[in-house]
Protein backbone atom coordinates (compact mmCIF):
# COMPACT_ATOMS: atom_id res chain seq x y z
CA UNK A 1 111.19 -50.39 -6.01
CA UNK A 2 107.79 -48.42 -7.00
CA UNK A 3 106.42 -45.80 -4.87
CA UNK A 4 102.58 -45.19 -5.37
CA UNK A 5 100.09 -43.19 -3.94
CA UNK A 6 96.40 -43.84 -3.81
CA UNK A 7 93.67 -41.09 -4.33
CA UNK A 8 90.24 -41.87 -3.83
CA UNK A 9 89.62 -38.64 -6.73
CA UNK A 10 90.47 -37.61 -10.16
CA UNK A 11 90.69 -33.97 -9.74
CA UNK A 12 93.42 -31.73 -10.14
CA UNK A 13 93.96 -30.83 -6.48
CA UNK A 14 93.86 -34.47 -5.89
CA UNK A 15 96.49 -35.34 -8.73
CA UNK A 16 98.46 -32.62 -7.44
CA UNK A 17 98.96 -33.61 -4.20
CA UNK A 18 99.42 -36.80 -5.39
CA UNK A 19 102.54 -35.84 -7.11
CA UNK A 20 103.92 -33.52 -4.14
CA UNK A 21 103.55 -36.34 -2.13
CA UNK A 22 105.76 -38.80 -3.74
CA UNK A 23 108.30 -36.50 -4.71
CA UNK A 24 108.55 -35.94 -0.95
CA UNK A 25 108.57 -39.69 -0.36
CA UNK A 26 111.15 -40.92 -3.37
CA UNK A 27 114.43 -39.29 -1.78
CA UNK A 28 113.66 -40.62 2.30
CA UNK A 29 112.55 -44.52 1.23
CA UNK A 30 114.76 -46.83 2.57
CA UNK A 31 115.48 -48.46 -0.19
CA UNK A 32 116.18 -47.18 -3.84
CA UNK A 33 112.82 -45.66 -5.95
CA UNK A 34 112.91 -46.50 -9.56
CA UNK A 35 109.27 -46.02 -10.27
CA UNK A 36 106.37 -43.35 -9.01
CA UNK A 37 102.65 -43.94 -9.34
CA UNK A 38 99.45 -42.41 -8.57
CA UNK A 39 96.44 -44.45 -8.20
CA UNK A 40 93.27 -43.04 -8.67
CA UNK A 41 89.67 -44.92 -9.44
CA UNK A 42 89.73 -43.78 -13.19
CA UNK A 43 91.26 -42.68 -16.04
CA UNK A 44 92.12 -38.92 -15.85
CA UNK A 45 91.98 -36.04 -17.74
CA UNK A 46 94.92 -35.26 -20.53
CA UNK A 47 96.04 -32.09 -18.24
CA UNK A 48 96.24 -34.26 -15.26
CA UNK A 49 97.82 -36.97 -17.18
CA UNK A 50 100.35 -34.56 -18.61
CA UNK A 51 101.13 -33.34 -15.55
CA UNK A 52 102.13 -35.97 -14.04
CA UNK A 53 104.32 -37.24 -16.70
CA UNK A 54 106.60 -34.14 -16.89
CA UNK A 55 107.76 -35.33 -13.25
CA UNK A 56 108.51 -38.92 -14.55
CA UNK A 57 105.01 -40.58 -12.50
CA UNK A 58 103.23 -43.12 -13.93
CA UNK A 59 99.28 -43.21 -13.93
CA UNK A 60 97.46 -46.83 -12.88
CA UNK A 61 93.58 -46.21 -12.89
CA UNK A 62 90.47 -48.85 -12.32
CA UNK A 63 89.46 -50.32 -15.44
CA UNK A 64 86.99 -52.85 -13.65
CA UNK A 65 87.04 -54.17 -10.45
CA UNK A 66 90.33 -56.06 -10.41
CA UNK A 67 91.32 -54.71 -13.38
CA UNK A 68 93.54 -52.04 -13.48
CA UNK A 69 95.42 -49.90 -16.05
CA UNK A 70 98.95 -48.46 -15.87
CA UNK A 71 99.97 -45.60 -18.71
CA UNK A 72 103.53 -45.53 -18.08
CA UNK A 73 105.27 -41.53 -18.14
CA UNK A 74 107.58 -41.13 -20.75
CA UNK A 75 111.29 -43.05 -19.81
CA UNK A 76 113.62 -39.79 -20.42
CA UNK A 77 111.40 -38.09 -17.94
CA UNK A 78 111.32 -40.81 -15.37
CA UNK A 79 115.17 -40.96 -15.85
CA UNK A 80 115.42 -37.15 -15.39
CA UNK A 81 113.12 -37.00 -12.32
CA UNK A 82 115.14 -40.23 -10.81
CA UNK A 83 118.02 -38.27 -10.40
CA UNK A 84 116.04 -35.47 -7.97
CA UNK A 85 115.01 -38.40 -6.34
CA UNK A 86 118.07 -40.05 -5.69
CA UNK A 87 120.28 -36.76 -4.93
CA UNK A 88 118.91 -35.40 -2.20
């Protein structure tokens, strides 16, 4: 199952929260996470980017409308991250 949260902005405070958000969400779901996302209505900046690959989280912006763009985080840190998800 994939968890994703949807920002309406592209800035860092909105990227970060992002991230807090579903590593809050990933332990309590009711079923088991094997994928985080954050949605946001373009493609962000490398720092942002970066940052939310070092927690495992996947980026999806809006290419077009209906067309949408995922750039996956890197899969030794999503396997990493999966285990602070799935031991708490």
């Amino acid at each position: 199952m994939e968890v994703i949260e949807a920002k309406s902005r592209t800035e860092h405070a909105y990227v970060r929260e992002a991230l807090s958000q579903l590593l809050d969400y990933a332990p309590h779901s009711p079923r088991p996470v094997d994928r985080l996302a954050v949605l946001v209505p373009g493609p962000l900046d490398e720092r942002e980017l970066r940052l939310l690959h070092r927690y495992g989280v996947d980026c999806i912006h809006r290419v077009s409308p209906g067309v949408f763009r995922r750039i996956p985080a890197p899969d030794d840190r999503r396997r990493l991250m999966k285990r602070a998800w799935t031991d708490s």
